[in-house]
N, C-alpha and C. Protein backbone atom coordinates (compact mmCIF):
# COMPACT_ATOMS: atom_id res chain seq x y z
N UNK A 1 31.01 8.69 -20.96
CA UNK A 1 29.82 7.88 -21.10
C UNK A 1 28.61 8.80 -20.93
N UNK A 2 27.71 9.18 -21.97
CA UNK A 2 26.60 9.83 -22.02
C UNK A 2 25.65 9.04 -20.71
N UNK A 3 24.59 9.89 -20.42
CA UNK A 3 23.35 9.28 -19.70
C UNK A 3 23.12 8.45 -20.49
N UNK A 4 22.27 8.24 -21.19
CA UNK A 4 20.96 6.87 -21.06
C UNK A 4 22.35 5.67 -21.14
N UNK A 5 23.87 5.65 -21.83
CA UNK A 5 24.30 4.41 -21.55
C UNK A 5 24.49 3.71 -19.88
N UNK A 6 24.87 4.99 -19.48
CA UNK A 6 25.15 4.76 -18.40
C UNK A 6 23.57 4.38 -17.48
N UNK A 7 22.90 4.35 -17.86
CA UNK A 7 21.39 4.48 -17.03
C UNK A 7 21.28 3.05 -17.64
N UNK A 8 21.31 2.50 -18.95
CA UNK A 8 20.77 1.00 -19.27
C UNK A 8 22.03 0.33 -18.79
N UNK A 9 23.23 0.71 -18.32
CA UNK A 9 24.55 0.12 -17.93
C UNK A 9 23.84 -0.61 -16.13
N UNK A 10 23.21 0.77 -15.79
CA UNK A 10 23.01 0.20 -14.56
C UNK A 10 21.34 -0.54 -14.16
N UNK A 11 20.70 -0.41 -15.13
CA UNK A 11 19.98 -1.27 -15.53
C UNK A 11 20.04 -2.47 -15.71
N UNK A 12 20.74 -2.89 -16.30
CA UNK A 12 21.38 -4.09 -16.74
C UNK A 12 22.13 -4.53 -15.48
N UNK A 13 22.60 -4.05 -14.67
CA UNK A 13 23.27 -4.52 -13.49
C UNK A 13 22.38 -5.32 -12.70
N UNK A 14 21.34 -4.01 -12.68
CA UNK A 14 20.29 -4.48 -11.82
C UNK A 14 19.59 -5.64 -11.85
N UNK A 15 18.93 -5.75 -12.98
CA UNK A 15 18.14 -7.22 -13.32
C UNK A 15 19.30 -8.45 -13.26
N UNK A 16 20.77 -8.41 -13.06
CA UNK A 16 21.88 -9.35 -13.46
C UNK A 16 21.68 -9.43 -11.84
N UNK A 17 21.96 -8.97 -10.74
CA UNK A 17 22.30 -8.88 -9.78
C UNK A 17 20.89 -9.58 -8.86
N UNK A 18 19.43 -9.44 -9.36
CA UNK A 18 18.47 -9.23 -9.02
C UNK A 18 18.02 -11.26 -8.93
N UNK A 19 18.63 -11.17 -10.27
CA UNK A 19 18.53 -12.83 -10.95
C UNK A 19 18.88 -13.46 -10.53
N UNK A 20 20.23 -13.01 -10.22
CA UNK A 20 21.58 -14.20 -9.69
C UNK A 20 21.76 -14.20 -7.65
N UNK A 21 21.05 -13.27 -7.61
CA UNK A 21 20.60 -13.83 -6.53
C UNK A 21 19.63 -13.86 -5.64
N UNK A 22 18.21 -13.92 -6.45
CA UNK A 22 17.39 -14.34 -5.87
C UNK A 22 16.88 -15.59 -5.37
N UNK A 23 16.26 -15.79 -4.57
CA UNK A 23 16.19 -17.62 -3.84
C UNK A 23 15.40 -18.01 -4.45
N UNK A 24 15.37 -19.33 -4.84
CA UNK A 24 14.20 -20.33 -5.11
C UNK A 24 13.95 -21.34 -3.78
N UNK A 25 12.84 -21.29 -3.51
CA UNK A 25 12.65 -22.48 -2.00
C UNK A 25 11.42 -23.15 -2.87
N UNK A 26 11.87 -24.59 -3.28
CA UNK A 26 10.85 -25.56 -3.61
C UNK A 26 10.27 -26.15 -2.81
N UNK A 27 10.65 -26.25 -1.38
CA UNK A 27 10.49 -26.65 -0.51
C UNK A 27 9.27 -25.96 0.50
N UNK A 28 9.24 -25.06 0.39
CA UNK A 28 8.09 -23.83 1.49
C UNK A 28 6.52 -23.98 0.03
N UNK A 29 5.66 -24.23 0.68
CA UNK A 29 4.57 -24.30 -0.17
C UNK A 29 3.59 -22.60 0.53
N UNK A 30 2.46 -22.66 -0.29
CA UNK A 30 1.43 -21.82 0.42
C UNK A 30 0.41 -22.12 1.37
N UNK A 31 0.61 -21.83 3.01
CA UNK A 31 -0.32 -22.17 3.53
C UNK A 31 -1.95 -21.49 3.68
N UNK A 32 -1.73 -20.33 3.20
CA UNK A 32 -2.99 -19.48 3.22
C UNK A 32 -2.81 -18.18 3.10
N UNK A 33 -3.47 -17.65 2.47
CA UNK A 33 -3.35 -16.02 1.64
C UNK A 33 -5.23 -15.66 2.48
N UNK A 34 -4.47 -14.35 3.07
CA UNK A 34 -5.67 -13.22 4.09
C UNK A 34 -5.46 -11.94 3.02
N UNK A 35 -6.73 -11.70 2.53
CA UNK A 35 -6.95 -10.16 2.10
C UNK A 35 -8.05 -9.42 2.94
N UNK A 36 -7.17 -8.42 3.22
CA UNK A 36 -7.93 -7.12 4.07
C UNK A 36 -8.33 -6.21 3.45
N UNK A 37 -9.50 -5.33 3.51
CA UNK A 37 -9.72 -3.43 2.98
C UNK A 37 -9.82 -2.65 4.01
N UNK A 38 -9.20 -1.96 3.66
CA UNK A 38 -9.03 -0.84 4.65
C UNK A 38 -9.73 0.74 4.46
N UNK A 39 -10.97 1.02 4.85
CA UNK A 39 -10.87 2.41 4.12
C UNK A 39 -11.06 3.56 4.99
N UNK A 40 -10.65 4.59 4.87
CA UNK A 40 -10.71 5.23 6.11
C UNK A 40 -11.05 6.86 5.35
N UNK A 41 -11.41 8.02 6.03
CA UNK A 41 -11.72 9.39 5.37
C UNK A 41 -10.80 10.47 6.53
N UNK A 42 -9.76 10.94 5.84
CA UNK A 42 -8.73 11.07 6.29
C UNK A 42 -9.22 13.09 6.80
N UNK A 43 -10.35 13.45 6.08
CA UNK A 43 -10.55 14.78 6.06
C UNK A 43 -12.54 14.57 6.05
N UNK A 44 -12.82 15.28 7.75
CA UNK A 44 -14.34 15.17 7.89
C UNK A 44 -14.86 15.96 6.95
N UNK A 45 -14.27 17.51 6.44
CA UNK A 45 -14.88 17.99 5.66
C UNK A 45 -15.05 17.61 3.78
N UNK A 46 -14.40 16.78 3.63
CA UNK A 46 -14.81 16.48 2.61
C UNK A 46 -14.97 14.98 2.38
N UNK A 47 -16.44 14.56 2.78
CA UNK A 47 -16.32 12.74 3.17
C UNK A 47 -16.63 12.35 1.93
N UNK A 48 -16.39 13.26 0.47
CA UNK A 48 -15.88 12.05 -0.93
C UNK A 48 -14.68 11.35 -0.87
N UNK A 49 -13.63 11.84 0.16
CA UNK A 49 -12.46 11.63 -0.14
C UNK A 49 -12.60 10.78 0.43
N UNK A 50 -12.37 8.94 0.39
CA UNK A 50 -12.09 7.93 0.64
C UNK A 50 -10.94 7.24 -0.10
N UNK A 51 -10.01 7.10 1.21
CA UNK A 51 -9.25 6.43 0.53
C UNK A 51 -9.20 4.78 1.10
N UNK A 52 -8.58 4.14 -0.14
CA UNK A 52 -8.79 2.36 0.13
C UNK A 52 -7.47 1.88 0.15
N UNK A 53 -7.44 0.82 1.02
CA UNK A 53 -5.77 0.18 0.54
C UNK A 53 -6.38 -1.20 0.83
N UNK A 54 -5.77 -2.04 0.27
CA UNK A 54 -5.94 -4.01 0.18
C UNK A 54 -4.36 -3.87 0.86
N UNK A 55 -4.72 -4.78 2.06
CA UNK A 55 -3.42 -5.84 2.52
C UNK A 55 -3.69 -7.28 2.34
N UNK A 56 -2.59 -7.61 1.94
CA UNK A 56 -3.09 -9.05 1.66
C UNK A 56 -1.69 -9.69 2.23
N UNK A 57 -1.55 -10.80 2.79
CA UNK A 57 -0.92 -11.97 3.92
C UNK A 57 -0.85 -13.19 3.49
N UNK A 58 0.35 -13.18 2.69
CA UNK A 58 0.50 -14.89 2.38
C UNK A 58 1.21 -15.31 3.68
N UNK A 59 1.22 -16.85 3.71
CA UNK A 59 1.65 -17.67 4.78
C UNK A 59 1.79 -18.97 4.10
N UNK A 60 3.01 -19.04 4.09
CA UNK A 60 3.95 -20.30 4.26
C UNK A 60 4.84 -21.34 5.24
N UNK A 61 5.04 -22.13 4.59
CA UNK A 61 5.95 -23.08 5.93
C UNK A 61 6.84 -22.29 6.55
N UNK A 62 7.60 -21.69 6.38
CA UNK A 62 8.58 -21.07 6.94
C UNK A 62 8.69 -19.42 6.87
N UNK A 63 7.86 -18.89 6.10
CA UNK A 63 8.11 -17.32 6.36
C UNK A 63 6.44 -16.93 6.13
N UNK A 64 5.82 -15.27 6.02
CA UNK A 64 5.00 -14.87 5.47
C UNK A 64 5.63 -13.57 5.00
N UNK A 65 4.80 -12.78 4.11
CA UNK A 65 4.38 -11.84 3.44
C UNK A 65 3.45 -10.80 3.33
N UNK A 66 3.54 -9.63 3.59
CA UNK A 66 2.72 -8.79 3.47
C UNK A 66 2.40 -7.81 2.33
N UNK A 67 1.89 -7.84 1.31
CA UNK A 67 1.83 -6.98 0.57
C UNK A 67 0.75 -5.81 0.33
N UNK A 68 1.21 -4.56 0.26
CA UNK A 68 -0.01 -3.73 0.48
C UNK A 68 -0.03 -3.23 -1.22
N UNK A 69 -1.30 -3.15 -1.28
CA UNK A 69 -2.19 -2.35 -2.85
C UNK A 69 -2.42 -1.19 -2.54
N UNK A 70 -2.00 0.02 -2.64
CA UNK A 70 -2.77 1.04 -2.57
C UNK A 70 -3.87 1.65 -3.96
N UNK A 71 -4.99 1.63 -3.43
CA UNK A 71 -5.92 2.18 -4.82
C UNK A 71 -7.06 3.19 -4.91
């Protein structure tokens, strides 16, 4: 079996595996989504360099979420 079959072989696994068992909860709604910025200058000598990241905080009935943006 050459590469790329074997690479879309496990490709294909992936999204099959990814599908079949991911959860659906109809039940948990959104209670509130928090976005943060963060920016900080990681090096005094050169204060162009800013870097930024967004966290953002969903909250639901039963679990939350954190997802970070780096940009």
């Amino acid at each position: 079996m050459n590469f790329t079959n074997k690479r879309t072989l496990i490709i294909l696994f992936f999204f099959f595996f990814s599908f079949l068992l991911s959860q659906t909860t109809t039940s948990d709604s959104l209670r509130g989504e928090f976005t943060y910025l963060l920016q900080y200058k990681p090096n005094i000598l050169n204060r162009d360099n800013v870097y930024k990241e967004l966290f953002t905080m969903q909250i639901s009935n039963k679990r939350a979420f954190l997802l970070v943006k780096t940009g």
